[in-house]
N, C-alpha and C. Protein backbone atom coordinates (compact mmCIF):
# COMPACT_ATOMS: atom_id res chain seq x y z
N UNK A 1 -27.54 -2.93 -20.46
CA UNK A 1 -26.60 -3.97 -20.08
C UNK A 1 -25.20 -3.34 -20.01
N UNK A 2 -24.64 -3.88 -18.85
CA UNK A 2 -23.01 -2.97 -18.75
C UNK A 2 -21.98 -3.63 -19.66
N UNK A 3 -21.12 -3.48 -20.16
CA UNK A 3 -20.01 -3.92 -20.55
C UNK A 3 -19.34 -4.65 -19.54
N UNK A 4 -18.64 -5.80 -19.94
CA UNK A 4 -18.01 -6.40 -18.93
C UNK A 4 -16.73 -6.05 -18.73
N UNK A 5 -15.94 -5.74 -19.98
CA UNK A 5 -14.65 -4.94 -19.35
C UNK A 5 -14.53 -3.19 -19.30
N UNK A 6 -16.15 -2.80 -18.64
CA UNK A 6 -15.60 -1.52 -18.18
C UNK A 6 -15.87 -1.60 -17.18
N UNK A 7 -15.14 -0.39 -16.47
CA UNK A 7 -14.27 -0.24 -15.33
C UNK A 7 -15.08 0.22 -14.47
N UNK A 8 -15.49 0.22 -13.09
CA UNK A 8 -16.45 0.93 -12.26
C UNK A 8 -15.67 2.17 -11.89
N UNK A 9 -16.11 3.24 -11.05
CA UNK A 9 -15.58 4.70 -10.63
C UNK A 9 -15.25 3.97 -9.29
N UNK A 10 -14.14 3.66 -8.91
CA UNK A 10 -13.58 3.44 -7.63
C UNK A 10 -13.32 4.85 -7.26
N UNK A 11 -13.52 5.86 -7.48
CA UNK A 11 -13.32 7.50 -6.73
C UNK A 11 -14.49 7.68 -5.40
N UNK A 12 -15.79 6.59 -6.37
CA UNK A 12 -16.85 6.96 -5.61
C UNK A 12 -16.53 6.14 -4.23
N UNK A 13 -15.74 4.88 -4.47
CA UNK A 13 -16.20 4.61 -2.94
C UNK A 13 -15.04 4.82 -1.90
N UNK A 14 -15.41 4.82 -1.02
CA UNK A 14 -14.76 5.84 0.43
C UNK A 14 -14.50 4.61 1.55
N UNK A 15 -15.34 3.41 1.22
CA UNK A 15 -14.96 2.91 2.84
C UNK A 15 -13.91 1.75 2.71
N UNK A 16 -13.04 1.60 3.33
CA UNK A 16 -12.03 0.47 3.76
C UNK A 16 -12.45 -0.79 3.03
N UNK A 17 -13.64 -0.92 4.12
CA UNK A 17 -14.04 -2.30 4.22
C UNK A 17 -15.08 -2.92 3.30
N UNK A 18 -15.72 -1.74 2.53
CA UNK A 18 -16.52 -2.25 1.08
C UNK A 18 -15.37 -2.04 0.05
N UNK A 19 -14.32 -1.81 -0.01
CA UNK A 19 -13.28 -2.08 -0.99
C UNK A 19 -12.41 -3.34 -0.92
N UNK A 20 -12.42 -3.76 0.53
CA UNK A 20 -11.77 -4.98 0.83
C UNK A 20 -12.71 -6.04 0.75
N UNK A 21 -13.96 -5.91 0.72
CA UNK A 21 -15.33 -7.09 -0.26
C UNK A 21 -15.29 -7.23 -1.83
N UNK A 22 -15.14 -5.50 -2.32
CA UNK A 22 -15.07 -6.07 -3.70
C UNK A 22 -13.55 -6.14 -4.12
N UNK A 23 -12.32 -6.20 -3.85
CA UNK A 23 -11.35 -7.13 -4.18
C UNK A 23 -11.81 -8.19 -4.20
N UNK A 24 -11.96 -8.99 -2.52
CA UNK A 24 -12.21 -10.54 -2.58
C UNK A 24 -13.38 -10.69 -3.95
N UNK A 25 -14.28 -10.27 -4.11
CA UNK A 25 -15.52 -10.11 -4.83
C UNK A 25 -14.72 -10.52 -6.33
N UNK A 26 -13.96 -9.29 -6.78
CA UNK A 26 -13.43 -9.33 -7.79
C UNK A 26 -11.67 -10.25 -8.06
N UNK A 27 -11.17 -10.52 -7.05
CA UNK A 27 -10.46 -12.21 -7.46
C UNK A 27 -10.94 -13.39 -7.37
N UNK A 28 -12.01 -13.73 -6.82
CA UNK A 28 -12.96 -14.67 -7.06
C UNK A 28 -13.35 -14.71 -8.42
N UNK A 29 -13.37 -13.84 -8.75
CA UNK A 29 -13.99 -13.79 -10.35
C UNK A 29 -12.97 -13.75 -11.18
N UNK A 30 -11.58 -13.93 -10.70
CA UNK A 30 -10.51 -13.55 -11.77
C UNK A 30 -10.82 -11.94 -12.42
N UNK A 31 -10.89 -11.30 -12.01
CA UNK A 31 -10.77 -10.05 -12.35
C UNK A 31 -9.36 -9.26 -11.52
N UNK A 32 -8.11 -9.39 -11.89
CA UNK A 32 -7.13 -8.96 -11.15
C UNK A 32 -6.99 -7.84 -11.68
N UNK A 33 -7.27 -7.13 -12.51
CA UNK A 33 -6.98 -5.68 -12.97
C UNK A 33 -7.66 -4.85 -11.98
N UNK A 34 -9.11 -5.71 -11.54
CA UNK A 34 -10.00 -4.56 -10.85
C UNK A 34 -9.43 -4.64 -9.13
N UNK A 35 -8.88 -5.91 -9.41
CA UNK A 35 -8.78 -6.47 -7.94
C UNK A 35 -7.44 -5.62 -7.30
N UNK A 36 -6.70 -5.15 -8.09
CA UNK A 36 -5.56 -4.39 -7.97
C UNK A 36 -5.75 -2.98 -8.24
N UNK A 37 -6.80 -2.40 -9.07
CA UNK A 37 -7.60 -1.17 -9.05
C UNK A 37 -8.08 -0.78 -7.64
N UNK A 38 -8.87 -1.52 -6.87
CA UNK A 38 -9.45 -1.37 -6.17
C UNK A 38 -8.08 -1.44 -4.90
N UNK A 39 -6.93 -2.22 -5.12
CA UNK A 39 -6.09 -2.18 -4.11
C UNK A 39 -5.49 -0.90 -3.87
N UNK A 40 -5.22 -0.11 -5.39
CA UNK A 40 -4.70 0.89 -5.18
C UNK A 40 -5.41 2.64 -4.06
N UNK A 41 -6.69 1.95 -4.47
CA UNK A 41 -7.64 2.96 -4.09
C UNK A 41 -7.76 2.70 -2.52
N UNK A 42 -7.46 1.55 -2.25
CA UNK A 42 -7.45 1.48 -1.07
C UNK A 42 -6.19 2.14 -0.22
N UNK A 43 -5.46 1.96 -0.32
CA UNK A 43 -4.07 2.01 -0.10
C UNK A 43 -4.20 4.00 -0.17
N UNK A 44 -4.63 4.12 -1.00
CA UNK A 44 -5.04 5.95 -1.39
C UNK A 44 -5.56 6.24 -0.53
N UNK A 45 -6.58 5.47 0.37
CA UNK A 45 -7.94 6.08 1.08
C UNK A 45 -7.06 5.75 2.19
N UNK A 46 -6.57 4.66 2.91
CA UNK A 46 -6.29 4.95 4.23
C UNK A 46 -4.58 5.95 4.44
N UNK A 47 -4.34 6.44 3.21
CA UNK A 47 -3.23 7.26 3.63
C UNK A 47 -3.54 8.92 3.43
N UNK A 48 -4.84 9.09 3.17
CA UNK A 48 -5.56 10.41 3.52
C UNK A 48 -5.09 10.99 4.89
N UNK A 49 -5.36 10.09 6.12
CA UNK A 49 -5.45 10.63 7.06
C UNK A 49 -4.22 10.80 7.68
N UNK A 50 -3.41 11.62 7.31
CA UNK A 50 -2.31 11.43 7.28
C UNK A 50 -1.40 12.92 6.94
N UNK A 51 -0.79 13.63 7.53
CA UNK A 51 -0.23 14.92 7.52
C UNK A 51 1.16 15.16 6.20
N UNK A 52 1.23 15.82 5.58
CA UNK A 52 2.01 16.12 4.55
C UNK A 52 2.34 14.74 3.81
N UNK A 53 2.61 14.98 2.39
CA UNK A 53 2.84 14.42 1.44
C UNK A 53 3.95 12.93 1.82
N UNK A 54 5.17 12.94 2.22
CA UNK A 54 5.63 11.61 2.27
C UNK A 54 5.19 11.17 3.54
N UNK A 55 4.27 11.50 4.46
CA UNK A 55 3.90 10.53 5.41
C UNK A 55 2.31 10.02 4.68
N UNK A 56 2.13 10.68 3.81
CA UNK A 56 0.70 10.28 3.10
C UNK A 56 1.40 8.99 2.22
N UNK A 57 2.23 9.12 1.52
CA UNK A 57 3.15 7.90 0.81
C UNK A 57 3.33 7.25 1.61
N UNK A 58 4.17 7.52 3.00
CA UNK A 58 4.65 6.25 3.30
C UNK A 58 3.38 5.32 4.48
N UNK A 59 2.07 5.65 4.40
CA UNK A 59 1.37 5.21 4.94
C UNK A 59 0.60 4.64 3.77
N UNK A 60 1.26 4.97 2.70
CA UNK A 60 0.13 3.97 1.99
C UNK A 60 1.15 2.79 1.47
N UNK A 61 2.18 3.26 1.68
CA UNK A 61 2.73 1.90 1.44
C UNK A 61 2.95 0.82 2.50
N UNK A 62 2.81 1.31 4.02
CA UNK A 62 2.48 0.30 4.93
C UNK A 62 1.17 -0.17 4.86
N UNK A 63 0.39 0.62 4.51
CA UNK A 63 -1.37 -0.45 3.99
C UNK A 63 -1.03 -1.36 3.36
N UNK A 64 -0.36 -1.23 2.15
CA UNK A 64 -0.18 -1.85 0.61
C UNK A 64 0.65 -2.97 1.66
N UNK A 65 1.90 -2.95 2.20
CA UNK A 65 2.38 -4.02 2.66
C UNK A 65 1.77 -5.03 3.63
N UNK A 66 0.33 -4.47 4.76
CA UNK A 66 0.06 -5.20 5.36
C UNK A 66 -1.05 -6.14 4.82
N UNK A 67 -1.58 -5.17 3.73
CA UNK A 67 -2.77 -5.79 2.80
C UNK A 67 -2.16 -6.94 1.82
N UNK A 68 -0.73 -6.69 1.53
CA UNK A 68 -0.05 -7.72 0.79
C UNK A 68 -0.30 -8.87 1.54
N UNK A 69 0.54 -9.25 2.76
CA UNK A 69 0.66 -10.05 3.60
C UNK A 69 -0.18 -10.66 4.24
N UNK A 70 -1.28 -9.90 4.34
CA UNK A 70 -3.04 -10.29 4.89
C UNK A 70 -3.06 -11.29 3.55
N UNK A 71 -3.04 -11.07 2.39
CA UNK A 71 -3.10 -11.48 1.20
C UNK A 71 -2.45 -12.76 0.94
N UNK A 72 -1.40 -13.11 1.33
CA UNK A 72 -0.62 -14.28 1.17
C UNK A 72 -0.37 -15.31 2.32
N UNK A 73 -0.77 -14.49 3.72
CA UNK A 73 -1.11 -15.44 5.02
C UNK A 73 -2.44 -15.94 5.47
N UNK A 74 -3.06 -15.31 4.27
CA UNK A 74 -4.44 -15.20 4.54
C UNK A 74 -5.33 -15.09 6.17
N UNK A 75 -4.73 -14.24 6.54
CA UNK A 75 -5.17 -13.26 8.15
C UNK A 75 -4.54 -12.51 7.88
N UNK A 76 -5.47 -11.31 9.11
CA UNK A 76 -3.96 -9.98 9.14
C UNK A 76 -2.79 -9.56 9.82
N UNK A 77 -1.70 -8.93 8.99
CA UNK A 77 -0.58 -9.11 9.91
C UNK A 77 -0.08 -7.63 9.61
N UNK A 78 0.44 -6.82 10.46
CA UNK A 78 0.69 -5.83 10.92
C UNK A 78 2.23 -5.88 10.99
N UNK A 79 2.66 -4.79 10.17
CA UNK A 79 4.40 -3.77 10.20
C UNK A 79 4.51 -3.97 11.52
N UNK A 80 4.47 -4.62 12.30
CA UNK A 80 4.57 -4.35 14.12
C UNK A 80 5.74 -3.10 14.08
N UNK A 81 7.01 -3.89 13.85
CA UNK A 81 8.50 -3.62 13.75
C UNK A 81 8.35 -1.93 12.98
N UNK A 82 7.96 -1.84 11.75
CA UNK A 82 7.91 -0.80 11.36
C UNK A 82 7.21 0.20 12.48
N UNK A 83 6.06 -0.24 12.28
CA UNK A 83 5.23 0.87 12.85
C UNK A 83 5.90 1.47 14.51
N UNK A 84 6.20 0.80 15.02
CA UNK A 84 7.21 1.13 16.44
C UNK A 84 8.24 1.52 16.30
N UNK A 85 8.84 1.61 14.87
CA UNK A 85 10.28 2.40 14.52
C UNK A 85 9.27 4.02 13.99
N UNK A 86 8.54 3.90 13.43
CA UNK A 86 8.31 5.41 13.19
C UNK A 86 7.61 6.13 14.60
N UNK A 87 7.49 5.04 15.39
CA UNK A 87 6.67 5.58 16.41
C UNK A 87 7.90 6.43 17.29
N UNK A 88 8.97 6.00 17.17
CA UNK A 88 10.22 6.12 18.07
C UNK A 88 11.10 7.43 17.17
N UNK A 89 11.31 6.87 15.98
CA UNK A 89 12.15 8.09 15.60
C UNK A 89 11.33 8.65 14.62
N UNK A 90 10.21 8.66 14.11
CA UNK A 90 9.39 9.63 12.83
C UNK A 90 9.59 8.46 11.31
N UNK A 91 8.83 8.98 10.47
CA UNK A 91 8.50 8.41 8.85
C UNK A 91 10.21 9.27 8.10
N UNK A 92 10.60 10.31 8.57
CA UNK A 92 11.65 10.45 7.81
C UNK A 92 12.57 9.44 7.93
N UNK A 93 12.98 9.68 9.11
CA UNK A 93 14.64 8.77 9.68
C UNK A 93 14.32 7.71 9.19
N UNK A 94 13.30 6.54 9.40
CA UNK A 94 12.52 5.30 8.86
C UNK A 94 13.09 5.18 7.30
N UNK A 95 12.38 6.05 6.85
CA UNK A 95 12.17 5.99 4.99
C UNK A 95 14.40 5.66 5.13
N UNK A 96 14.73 6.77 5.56
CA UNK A 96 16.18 6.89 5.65
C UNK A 96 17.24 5.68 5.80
N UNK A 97 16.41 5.42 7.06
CA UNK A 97 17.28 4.01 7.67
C UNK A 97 17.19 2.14 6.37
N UNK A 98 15.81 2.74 6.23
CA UNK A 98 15.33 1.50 5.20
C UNK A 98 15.92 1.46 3.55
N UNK A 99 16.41 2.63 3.45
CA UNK A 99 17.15 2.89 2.68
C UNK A 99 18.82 2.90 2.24
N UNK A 100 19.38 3.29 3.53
CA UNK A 100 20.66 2.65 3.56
C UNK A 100 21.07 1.43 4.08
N UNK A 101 20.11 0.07 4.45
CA UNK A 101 20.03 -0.90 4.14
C UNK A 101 21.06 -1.58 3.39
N UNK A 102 22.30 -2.33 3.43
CA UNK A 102 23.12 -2.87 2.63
C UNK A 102 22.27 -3.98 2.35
N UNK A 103 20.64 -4.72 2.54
CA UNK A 103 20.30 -5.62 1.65
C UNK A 103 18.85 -4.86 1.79
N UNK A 104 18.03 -5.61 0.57
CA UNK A 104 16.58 -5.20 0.36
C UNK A 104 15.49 -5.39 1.44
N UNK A 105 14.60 -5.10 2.35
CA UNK A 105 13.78 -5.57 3.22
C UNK A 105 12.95 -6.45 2.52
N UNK A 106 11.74 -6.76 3.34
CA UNK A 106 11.26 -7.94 3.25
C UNK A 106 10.25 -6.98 2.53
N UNK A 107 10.02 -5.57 3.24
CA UNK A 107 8.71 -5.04 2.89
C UNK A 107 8.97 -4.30 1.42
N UNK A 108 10.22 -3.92 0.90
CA UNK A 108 10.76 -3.71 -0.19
C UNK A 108 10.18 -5.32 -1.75
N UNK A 109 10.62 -6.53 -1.28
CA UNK A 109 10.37 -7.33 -2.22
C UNK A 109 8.73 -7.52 -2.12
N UNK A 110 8.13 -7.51 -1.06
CA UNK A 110 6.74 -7.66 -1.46
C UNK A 110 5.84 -6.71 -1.75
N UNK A 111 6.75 -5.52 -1.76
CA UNK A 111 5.94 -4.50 -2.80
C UNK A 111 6.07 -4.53 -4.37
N UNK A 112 7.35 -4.93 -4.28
CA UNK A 112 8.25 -5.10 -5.82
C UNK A 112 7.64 -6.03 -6.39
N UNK A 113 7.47 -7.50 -5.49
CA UNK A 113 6.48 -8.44 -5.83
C UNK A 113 4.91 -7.98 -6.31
N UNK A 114 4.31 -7.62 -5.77
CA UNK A 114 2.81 -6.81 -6.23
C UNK A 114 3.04 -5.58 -7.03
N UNK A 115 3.78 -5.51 -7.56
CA UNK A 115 3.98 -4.47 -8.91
C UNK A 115 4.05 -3.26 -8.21
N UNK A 116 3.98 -2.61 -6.98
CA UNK A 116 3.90 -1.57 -6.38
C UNK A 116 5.19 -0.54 -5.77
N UNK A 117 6.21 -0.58 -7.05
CA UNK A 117 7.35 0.34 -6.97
C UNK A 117 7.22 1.12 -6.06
N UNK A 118 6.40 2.27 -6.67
CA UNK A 118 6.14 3.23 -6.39
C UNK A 118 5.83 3.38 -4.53
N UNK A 119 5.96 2.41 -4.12
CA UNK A 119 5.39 2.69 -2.82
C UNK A 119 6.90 2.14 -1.99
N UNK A 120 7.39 1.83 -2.67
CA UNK A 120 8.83 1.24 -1.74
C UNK A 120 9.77 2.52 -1.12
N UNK A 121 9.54 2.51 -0.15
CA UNK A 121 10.90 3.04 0.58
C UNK A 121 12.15 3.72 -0.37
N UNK A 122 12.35 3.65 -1.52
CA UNK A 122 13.63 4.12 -2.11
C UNK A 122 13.16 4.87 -3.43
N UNK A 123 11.86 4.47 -3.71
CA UNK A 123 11.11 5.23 -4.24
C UNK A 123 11.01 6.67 -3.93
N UNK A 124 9.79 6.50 -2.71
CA UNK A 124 9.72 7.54 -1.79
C UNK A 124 10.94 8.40 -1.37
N UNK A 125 11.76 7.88 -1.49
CA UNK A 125 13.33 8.63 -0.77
C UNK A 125 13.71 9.59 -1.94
N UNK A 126 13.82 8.91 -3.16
CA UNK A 126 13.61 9.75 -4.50
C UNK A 126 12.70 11.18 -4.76
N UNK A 127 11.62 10.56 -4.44
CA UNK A 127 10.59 11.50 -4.33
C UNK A 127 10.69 12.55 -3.81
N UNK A 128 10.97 12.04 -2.47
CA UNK A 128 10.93 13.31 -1.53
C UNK A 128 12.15 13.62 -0.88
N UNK A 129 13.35 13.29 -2.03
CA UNK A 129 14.71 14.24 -1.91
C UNK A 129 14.70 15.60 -1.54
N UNK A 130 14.13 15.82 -1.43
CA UNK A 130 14.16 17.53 -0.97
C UNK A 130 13.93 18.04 0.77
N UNK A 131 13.40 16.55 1.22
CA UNK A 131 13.34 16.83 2.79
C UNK A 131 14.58 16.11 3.39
């Protein structure tokens, strides 16, 4: 018999879309630790594909933001705006521009909102002070 508060190996699984079943799976059940375990892993997995270190960050924090928003509109909704600004000038200038910002973005509070610092734009700028 398993324990009920241990933790499954989210390392093992790899696909998108069986991680986006067992979230729903696991907030249905009130399990938000796993349900946010499993968010993170997600957010990890689709920013694999993805060339050097802050474009691997900052693609997982556009997952994390569209998966937020899928989350609270309940459909999916897409960075349109973002994603056509990095398309135009690159993930640096972006991270840059979103950063000298005289107010917070939208995609800034609903990361801040889902506990997901670490993935905000000024974070990342921190991070990867050196480029």
């Amino acid at each position: 018999m398993s324990d009920v508060n241990s933790r499954p190996d989210l390392s093992r699984m790899t696909g998108p879309e069986s991680l986006r079943r067992y979230m729903a799976y696991q907030e249905q059940q009130g399990r938000q630790d796993l349900y946010w375990a499993a968010f993170r892993r997600l957010c990890e997995i689709e920013g694999r594909a993805h060339d050097g270190p802050l474009e691997t960050d900052f693609w997982r924090a556009i997952i994390a933001g569209e998966e937020l928003l899928q989350r609270k509109h309940g459909k999916r909704v897409l960075l349109s705006r973002t994603r056509q600004k990095i398309g135009r000038v690159g993930i640096l200038k972006t991270v840059e521009d979103l950063v000298q910002k005289k107010t917070a973005s939208d995609g800034f509070a609903l990361l801040v909102e889902g506990g997901l610092h670490d993935l905000t734009a000024e974070y990342l700028a921190i991070k990867h002070a050196h480029l």
